[in-house]
Protein backbone atom coordinates (compact mmCIF):
# COMPACT_ATOMS: atom_id res chain seq x y z
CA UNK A 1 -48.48 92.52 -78.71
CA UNK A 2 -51.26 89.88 -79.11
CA UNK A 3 -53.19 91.05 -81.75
CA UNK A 4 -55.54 89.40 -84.90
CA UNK A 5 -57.95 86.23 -84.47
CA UNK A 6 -57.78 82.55 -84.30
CA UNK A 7 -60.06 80.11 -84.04
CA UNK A 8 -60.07 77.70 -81.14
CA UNK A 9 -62.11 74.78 -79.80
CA UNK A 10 -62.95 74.97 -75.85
CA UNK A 11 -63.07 71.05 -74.88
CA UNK A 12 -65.56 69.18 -73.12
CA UNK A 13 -64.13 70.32 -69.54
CA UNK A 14 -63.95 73.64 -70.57
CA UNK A 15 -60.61 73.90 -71.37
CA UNK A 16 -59.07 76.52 -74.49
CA UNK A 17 -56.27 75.27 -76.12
CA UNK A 18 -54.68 79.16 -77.03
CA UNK A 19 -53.80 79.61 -80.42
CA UNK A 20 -50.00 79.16 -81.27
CA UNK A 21 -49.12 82.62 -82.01
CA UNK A 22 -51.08 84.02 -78.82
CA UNK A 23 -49.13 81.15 -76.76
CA UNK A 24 -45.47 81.52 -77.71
CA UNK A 25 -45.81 85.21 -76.68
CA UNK A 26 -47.63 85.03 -73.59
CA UNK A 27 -45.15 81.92 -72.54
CA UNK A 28 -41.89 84.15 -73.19
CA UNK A 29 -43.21 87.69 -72.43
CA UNK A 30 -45.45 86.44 -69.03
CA UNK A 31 -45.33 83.03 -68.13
CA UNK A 32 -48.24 80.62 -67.51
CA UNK A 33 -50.47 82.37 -65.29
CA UNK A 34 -53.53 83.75 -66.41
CA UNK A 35 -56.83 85.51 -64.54
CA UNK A 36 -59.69 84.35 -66.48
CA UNK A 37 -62.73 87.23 -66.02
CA UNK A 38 -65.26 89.40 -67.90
CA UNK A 39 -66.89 92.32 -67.54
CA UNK A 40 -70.60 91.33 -69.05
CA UNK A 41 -70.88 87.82 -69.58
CA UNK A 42 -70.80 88.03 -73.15
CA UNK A 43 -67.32 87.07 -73.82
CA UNK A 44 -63.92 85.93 -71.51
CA UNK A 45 -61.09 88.40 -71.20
CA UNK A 46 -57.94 86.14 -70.55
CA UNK A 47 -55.26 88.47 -69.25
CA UNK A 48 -51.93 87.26 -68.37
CA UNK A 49 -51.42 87.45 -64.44
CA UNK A 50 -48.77 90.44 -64.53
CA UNK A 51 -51.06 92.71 -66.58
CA UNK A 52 -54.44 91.62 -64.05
CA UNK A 53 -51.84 92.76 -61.75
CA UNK A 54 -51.18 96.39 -62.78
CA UNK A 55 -54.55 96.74 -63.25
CA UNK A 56 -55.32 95.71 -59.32
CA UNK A 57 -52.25 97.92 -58.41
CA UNK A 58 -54.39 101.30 -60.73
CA UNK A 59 -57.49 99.97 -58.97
CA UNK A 60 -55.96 100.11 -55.47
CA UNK A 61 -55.11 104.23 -55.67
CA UNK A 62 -58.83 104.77 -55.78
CA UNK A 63 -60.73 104.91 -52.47
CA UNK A 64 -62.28 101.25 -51.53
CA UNK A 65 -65.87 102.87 -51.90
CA UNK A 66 -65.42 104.60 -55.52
CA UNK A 67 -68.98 103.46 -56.89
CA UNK A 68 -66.61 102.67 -60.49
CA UNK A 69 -63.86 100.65 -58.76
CA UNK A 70 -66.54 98.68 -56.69
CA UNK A 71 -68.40 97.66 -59.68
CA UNK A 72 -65.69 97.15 -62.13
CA UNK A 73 -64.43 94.42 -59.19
CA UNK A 74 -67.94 93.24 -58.37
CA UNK A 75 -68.04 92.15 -62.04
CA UNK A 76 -64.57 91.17 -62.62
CA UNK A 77 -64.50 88.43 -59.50
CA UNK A 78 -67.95 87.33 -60.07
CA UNK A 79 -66.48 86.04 -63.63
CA UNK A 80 -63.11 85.64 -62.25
CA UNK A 81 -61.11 83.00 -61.82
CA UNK A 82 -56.93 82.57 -61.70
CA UNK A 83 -55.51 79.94 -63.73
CA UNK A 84 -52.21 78.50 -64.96
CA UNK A 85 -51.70 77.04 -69.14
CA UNK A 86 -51.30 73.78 -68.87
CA UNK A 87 -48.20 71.83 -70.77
CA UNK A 88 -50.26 71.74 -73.44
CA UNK A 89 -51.44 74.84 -73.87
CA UNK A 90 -54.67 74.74 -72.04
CA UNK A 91 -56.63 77.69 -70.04
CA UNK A 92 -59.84 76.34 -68.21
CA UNK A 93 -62.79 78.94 -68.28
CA UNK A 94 -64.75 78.00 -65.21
CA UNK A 95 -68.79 76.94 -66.22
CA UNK A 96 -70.26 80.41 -65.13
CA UNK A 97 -68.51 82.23 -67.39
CA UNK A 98 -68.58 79.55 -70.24
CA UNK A 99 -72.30 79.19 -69.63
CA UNK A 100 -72.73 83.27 -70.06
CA UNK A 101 -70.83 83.36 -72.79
CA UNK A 102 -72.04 80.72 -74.47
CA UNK A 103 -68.57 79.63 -74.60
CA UNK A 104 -69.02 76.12 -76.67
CA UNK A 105 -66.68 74.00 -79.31
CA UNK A 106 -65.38 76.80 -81.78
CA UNK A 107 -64.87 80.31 -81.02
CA UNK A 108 -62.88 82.88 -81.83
CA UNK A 109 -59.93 84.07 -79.79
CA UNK A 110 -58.98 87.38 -80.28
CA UNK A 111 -55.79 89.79 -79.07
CA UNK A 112 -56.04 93.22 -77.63
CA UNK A 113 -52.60 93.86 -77.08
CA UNK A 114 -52.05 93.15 -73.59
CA UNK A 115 -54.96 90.28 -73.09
CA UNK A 116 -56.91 88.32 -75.17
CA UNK A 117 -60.75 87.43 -75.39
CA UNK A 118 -62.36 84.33 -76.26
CA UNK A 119 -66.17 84.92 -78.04
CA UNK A 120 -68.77 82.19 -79.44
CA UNK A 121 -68.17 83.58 -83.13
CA UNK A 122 -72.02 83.85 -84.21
CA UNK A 123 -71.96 86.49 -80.91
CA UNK A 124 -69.40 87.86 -82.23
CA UNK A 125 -70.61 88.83 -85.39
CA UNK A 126 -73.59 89.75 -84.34
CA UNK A 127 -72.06 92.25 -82.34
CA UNK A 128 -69.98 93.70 -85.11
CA UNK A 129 -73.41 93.88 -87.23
CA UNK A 130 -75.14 95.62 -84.58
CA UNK A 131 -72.36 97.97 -83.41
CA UNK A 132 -70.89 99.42 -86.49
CA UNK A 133 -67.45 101.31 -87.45
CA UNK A 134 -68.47 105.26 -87.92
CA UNK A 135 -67.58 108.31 -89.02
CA UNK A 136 -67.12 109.35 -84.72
CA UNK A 137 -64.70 106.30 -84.26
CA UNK A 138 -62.99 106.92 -87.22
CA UNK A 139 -62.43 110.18 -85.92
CA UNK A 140 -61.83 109.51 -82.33
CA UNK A 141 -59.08 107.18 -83.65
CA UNK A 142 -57.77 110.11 -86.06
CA UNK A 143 -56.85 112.09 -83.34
CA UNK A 144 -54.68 109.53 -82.05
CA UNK A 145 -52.67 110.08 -85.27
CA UNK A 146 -53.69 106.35 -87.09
């Protein structure tokens, strides 16, 4: 599972060298294809190309017109872009989504289990200020047994 944070530089072309921990996974578990996307703007999802996949394969059984599928795509290949890690460990987030994202020098790189996303940290934390833990998530989560 990819899961905790790291910090990470994204270079001057753009390019995110992924954390160690997130890399050696992803290398052994799905290779070194990625599709580089987001939902918002506000942050990148990096998903490795066989879970992008399954989604796309969930997202085909709905009709081509569902108003959900068709925006969920619309915003998913306006961000989108497919990419492979480089030798060194490198993932290029095109400039759209870097510019939206605000997606300079250090940010932090965070798992989800199955894909990871890349945030400008002071975003970040603002969003954790403004959105806080409460008593309904802890409780939506306590019915999942945790």
């Amino acid at each position: 599972m990819l899961r905790g944070n790291y910090t990470a530089r994204l270079d001057p072309k753009g390019r995110l060298k992924v954390p160690t921990a997130f890399r050696r996974y992803i290398e052994e578990k799905y290779g070194v294809e990625f599709y580089v996307t987001s939902l918002t703007g506000e942050a990148a999802r990096l998903y490795p190309l066989p879970e992008w996949e399954a989604i796309e394969q969930r997202l085909a059984l709905l009709p081509s017109m569902d108003p959900a599928r068709r925006k969920f795509l619309e915003r998913t290949n306006y961000y989108g872009q497919q990419t492979s890690m480089d030798g060194q460990g490198r993932v290029l987030i095109h400039p759209l989504l870097r510019r939206s994202a605000n997606l300079l020098g250090e940010v932090a790189v965070l798992g989800y289990l199955s894909y990871l996303e890349v945030w400008d940290r002071e975003r970040f934390e603002q969003r954790l200020m403004a959105e806080p833990y409460t008593a309904e998530d802890e409780a939506a989560i306590a019915r999942l047994g945790i």
